[in-house]
Protein backbone atom coordinates (compact mmCIF):
# COMPACT_ATOMS: atom_id res chain seq x y z
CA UNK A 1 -5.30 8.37 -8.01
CA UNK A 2 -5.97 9.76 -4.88
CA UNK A 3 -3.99 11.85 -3.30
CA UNK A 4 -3.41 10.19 0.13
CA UNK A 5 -2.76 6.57 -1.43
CA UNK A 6 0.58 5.33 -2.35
CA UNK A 7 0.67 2.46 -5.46
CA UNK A 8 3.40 -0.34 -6.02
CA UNK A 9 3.32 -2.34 -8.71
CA UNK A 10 5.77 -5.56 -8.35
CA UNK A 11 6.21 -7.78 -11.55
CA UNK A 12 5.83 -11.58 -11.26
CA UNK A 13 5.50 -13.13 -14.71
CA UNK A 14 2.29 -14.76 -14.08
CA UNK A 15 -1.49 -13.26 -15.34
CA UNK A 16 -3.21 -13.34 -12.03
CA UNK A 17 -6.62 -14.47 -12.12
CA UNK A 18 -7.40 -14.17 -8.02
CA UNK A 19 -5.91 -12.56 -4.92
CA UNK A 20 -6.80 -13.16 -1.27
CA UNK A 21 -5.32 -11.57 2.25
CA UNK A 22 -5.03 -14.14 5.10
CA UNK A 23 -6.75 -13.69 7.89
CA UNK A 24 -4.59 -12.58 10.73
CA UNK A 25 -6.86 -11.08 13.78
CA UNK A 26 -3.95 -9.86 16.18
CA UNK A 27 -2.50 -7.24 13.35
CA UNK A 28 -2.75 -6.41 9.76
CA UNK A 29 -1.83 -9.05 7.77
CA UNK A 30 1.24 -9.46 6.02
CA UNK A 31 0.13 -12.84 3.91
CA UNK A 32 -2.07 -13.60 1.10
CA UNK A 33 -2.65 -16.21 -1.73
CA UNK A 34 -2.62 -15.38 -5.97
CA UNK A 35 -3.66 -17.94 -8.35
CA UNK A 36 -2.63 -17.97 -12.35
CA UNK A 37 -4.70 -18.31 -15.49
CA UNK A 38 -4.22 -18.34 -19.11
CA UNK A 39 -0.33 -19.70 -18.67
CA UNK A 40 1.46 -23.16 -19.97
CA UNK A 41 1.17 -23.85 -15.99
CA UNK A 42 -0.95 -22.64 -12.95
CA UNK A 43 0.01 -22.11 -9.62
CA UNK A 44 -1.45 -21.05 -6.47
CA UNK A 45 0.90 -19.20 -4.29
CA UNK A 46 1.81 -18.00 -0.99
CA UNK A 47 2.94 -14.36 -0.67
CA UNK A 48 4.97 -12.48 2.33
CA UNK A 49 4.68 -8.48 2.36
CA UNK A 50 8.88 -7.88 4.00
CA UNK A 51 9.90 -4.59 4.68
CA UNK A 52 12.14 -3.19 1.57
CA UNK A 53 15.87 -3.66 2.37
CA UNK A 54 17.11 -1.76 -0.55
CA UNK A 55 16.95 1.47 0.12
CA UNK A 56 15.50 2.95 -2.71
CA UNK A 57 11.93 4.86 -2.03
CA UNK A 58 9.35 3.07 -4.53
CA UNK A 59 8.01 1.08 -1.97
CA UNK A 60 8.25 0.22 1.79
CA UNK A 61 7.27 -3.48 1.16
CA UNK A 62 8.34 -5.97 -1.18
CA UNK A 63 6.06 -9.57 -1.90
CA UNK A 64 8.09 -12.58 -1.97
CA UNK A 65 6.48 -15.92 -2.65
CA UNK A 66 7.02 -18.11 0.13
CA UNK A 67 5.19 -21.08 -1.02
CA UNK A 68 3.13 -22.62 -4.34
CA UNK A 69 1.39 -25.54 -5.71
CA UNK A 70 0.89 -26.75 -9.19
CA UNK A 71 -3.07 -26.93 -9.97
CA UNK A 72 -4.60 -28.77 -12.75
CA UNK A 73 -5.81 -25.85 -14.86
CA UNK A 74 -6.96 -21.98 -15.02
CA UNK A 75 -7.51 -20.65 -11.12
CA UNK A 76 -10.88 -19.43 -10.87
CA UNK A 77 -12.15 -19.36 -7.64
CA UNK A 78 -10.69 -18.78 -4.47
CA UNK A 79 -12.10 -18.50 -0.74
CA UNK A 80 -10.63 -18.77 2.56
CA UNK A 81 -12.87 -21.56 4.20
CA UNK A 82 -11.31 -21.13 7.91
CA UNK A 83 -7.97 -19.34 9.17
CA UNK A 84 -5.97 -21.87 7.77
CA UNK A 85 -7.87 -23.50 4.90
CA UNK A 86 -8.38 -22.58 1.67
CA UNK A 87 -11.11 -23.47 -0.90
CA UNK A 88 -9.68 -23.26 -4.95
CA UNK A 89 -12.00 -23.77 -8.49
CA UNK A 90 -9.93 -24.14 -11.00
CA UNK A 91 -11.34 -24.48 -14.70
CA UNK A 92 -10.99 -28.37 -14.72
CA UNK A 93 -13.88 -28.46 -13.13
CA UNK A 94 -12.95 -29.28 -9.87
CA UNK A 95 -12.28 -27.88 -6.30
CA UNK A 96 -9.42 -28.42 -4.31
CA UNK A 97 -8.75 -27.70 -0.99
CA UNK A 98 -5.53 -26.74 0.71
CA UNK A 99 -4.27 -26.42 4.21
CA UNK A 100 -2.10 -23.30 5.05
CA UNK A 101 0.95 -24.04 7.07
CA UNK A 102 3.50 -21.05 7.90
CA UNK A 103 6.40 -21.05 8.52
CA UNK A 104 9.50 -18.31 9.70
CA UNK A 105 10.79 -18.73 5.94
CA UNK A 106 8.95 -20.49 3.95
CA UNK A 107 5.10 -21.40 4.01
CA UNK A 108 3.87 -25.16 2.66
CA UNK A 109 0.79 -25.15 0.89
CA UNK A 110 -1.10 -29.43 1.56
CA UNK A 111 -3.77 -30.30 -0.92
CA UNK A 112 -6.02 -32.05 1.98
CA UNK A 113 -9.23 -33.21 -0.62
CA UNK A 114 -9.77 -32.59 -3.78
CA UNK A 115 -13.54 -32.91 -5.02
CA UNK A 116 -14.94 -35.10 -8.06
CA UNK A 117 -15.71 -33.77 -11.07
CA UNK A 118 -18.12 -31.37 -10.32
CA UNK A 119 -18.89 -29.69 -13.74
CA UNK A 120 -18.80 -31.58 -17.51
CA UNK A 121 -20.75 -30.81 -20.55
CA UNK A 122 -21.57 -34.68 -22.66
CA UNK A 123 -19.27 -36.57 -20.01
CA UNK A 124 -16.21 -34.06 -20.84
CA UNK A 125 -14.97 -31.43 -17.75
CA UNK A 126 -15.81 -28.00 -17.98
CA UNK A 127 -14.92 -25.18 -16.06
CA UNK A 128 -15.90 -24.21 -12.72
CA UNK A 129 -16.41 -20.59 -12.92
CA UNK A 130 -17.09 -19.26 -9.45
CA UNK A 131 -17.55 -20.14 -5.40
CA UNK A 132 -18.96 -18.77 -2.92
CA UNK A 133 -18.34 -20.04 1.02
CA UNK A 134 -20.80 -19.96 4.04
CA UNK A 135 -19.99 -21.71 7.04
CA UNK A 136 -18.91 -25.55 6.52
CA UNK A 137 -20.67 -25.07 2.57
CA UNK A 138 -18.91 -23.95 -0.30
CA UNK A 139 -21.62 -23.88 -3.89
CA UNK A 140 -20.29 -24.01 -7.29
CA UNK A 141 -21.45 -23.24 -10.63
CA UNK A 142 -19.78 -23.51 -13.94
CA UNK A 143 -20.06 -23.50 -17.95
CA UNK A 144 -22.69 -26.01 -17.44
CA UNK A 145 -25.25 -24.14 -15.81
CA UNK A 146 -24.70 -26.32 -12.55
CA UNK A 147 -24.86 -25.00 -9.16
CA UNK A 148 -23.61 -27.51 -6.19
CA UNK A 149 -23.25 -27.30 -2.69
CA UNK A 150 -20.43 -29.00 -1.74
CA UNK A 151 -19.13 -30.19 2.10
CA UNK A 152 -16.07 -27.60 2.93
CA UNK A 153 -14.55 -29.40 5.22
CA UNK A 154 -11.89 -32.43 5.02
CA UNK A 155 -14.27 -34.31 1.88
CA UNK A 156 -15.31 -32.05 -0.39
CA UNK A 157 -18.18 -34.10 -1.04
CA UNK A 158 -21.21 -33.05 -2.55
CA UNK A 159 -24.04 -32.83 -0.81
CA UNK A 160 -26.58 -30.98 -3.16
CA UNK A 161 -26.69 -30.44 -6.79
CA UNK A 162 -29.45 -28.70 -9.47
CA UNK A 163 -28.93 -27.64 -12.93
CA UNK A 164 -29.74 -24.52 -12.18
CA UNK A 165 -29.59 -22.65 -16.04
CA UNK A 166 -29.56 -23.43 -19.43
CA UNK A 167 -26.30 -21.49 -19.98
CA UNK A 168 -23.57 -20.85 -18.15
CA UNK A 169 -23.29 -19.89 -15.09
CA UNK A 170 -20.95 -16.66 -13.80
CA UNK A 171 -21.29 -15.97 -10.70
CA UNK A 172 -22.50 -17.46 -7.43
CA UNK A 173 -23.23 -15.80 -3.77
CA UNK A 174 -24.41 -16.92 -0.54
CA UNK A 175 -26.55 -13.84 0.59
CA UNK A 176 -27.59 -15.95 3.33
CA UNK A 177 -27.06 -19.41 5.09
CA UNK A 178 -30.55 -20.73 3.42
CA UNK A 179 -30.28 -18.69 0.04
CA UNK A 180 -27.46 -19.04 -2.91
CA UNK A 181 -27.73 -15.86 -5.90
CA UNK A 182 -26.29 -17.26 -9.08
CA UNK A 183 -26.19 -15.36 -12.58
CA UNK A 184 -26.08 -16.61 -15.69
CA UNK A 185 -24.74 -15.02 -19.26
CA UNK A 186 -27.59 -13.62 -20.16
CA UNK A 187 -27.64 -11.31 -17.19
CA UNK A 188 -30.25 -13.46 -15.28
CA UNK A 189 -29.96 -13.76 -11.83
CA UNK A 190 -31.98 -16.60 -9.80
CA UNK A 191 -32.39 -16.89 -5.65
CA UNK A 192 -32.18 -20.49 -4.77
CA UNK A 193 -33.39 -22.37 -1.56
CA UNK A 194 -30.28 -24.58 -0.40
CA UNK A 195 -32.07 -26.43 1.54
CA UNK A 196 -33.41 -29.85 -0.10
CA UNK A 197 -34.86 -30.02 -2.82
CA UNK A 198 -32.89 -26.55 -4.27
CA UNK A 199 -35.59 -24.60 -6.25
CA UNK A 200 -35.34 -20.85 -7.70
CA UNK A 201 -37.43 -18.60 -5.18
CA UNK A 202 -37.01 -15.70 -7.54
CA UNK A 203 -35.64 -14.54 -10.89
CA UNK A 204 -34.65 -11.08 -12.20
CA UNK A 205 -32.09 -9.61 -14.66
CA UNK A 206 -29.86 -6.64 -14.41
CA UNK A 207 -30.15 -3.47 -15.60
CA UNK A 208 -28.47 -2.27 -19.21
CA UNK A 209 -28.33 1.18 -20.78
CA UNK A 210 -29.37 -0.40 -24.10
CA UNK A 211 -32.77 -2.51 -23.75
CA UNK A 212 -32.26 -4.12 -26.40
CA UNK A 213 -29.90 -6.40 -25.35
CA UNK A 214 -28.57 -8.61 -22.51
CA UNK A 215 -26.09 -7.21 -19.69
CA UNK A 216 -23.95 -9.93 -18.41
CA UNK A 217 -23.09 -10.40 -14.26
CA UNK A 218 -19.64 -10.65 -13.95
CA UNK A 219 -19.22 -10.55 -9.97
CA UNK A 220 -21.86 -10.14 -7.37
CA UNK A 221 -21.08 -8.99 -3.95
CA UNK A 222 -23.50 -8.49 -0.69
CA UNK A 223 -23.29 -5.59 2.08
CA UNK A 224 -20.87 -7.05 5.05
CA UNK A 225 -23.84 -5.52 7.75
CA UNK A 226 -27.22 -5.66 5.67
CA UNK A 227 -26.78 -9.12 3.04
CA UNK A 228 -29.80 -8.00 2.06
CA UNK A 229 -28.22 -5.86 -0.07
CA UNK A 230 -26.39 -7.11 -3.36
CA UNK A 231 -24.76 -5.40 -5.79
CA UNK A 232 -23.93 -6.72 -9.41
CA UNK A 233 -21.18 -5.92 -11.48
CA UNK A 234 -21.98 -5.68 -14.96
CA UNK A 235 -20.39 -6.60 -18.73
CA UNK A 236 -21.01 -3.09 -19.98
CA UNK A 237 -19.10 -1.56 -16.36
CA UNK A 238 -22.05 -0.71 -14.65
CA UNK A 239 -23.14 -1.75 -11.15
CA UNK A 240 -26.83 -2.47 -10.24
CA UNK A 241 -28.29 -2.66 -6.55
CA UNK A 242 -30.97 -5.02 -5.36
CA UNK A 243 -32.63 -5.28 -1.87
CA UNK A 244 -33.18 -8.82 -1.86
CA UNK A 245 -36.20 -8.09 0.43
CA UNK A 246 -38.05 -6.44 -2.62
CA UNK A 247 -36.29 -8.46 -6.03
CA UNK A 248 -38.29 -7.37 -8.61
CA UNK A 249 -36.86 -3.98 -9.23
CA UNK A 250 -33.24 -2.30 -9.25
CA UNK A 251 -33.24 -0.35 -6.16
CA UNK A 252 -30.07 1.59 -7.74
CA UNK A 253 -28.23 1.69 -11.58
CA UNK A 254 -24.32 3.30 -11.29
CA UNK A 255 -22.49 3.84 -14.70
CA UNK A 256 -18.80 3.14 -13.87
CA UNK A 257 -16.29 1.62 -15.58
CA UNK A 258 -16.26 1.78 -19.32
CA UNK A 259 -15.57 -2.40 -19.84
CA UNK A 260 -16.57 -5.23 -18.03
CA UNK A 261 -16.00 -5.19 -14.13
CA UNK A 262 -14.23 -8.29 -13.15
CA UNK A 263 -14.46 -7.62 -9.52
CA UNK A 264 -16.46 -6.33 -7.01
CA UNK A 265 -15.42 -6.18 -3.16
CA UNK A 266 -16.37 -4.58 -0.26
CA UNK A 267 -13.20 -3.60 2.42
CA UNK A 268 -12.85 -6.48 4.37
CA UNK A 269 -13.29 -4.40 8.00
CA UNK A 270 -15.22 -1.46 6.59
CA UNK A 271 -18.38 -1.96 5.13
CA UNK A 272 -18.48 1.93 4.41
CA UNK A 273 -16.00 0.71 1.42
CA UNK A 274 -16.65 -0.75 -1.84
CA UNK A 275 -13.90 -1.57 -4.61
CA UNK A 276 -14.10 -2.31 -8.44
CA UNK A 277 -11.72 -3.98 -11.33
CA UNK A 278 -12.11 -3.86 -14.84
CA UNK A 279 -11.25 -4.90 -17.87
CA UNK A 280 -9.77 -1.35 -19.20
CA UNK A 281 -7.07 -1.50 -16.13
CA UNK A 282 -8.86 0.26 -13.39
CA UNK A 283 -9.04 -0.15 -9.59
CA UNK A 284 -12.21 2.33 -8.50
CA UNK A 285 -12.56 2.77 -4.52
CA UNK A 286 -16.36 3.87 -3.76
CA UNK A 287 -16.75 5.45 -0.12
CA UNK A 288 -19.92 6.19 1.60
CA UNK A 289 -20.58 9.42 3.02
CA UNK A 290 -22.04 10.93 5.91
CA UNK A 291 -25.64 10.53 6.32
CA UNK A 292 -27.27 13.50 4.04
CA UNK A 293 -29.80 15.88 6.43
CA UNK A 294 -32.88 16.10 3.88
CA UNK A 295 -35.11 19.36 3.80
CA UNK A 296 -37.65 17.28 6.45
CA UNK A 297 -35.28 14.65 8.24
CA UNK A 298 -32.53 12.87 8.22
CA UNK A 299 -32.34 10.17 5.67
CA UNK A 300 -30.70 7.12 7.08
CA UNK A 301 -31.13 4.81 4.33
CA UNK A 302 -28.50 3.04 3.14
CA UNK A 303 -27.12 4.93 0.24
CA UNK A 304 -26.74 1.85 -1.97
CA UNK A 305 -30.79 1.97 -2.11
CA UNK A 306 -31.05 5.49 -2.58
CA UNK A 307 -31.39 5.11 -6.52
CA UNK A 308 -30.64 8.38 -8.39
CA UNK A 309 -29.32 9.98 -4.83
CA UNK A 310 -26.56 7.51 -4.67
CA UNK A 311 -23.92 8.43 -6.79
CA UNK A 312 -24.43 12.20 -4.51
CA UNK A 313 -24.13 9.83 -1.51
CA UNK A 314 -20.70 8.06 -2.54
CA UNK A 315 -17.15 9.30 -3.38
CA UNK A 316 -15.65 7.95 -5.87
CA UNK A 317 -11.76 7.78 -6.52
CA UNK A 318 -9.64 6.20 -9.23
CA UNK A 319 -6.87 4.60 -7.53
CA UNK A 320 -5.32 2.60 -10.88
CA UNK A 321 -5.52 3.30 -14.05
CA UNK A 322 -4.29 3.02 -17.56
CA UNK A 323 -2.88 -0.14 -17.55
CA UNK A 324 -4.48 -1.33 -20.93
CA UNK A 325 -4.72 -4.59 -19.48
CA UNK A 326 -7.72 -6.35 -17.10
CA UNK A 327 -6.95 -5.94 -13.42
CA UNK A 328 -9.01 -9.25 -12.70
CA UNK A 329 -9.25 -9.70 -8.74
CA UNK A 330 -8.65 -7.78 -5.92
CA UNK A 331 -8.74 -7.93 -2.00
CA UNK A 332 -8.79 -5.09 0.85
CA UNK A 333 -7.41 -5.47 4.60
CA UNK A 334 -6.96 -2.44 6.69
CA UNK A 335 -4.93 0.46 5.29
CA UNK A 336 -3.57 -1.95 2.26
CA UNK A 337 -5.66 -3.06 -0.94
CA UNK A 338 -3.85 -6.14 -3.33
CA UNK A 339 -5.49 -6.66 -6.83
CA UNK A 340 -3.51 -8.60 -10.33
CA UNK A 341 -4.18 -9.19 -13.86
CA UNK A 342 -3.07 -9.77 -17.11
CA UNK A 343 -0.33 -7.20 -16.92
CA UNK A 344 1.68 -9.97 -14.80
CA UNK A 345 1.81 -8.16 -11.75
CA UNK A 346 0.64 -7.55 -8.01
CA UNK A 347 -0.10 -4.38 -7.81
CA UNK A 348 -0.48 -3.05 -3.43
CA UNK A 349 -2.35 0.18 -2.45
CA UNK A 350 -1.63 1.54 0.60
CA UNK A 351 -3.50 4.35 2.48
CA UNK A 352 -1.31 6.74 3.45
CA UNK A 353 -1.96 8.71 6.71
């Protein structure tokens, strides 16, 4: 762990599949939404960071849950869609969306639409496995190998839809307004014009230490500044950089984690910051660094690109570790990271100055 960061870990008898700060523009946030997986019921919940009243010197905050709702199955998706609306997949294959209302005490959660059935396999649901938002569009892809593109607002009605694989689908990202990334469990990864009728622009797979067999995407993320950029998080813990503007090869290949990564997030305000989860029970924090003054000029390339230079261009610091279970999700807001998992608890990094 580093040595200016302070970790809390707060039990809550739920595996947490997904974590998300609230937006809150006048200060840091002291909000944000978990959803469950993998228990006899899910919830999504409402969370309040209050200051700790007891005394004792574990942790300056405490979360209490100020709100839930009972979903219909396994949370796996969750985006804000505005300041006050959230977008939810759960593994029923639907989406639901829920209004935010807060209160001085308590917070309500209001299911405001609920979509169709978005993804079955011979007439019987299967899961939605991942969402991605852009603007008033939210696109879906599940077990099915089905990628939709779905109205966020009040309807949730579907206003495109492709089978987009032959297997299932993993992961989906908007990199742009016009162009959805989806990857599949073979490691394939197809760019797909939104706009009617959806077709795959381009195809490519990630990169694996063994050739000899496939490396599945497990979460995809794009640069906050250049979307051009997209990294993949891997099955075997690795993470592998494209520049969308030239597809066909890896710009970069970082070994990381030694199991799959099960999240990958840039810092919400600093695009300087990257964050990882994994399956082993780690939280990695990957920082850029200064510009690097080569022997002829100053290279100002992103260092994501840089391809064998980039690990010498990036600091890297464990921040959790040896948990033994998956930390699946995570979320950064200025000086205060959340991420959860299957140990049944939130645990919150803060930055200490």
């Amino acid at each position: 762990m580093s040595s200016n960061t302070k970790v809390s870990t707060f039990f809550v008898s739920e595996k947490i599949s997904k974590v998300r700060w609230l937006p809150d523009y006048l200060k840091e946030s002291d909000g944000f939404l978990s959803g469950s997986w993998d228990m006899p019921k899910s919830f999504v919940r409402m969370w309040r960071l209050q200051k700790n009243m007891m005394g004792d010197t574990y942790s300056d905050y405490v979360p209490k849950c100020t709100g839930k709702y009972l979903v219909g199955g396994d949370v796996t998706g969750m985006e804000m869609a505005t300041e006050d609306t959230v977008i939810v997949s759960c593994s029923d294959g639907k989406l639901t969306l829920f209004k935010i209302k807060r209160g001085v005490e308590e917070d309500i959660l209001q299911q405001i639409a609920q979509s169709g059935l978005l993804h079955s396999i011979n007439g019987n649901p299967a899961p939605c496995t991942a969402i991605s938002v852009c603007g008033k569009e939210v696109a879906s892809v599940g077990e099915d190998g089905r990628l939709n593109i779905v109205d966020s607002g009040s309807s949730l009605t579907v206003r495109r839809s492709s089978i987009a694989d032959s297997c299932s689908l993993l992961c989906v990202l908007y990199s742009n307004p016009q162009e959805v990334l989806t990857a599949n469990r073979m490691g394939v990864i197809r760019i797909f014009d939104v706009r009617s009728p959806m077709e795959a622009t381009a195809a490519f797979m990630t990169s694996c230490e063994d050739d000899n067999r496939s490396n599945y995407v497990s979460s995809l993320a794009a640069h906050p500044t250049q979307s051009h950029i997209v990294l993949a998080g891997t099955e075997e813990g690795s993470i592998t950089v494209w520049d969308l503007r030239q597809p066909g090869n890896p710009a970069s290949y970082l070994s990381a984690h030694n199991s799959p990564i099960t999240e990958i997030r840039f810092h919400r305000s600093d695009p300087l910051i990257l964050f990882t989860a994994a399956e082993c029970g780690e939280l990695w924090q990957w920082a850029q660094l200064p510009n690097i003054v080569d022997s002829e000029k100053l290279d100002k390339m992103n260092p994501w690109l840089s391809g064998e230079r980039t690990k010498s261009r990036i600091a890297v610091s464990c921040l959790i570790t040896g948990l033994r279970k998956s930390i699946n999700t995570l979320d950064s807001q200025s000086s205060k990271t959340i991420c959860g998992g299957d140990t049944e608890a939130l645990h919150l990094v803060e930055t200490v100055a």
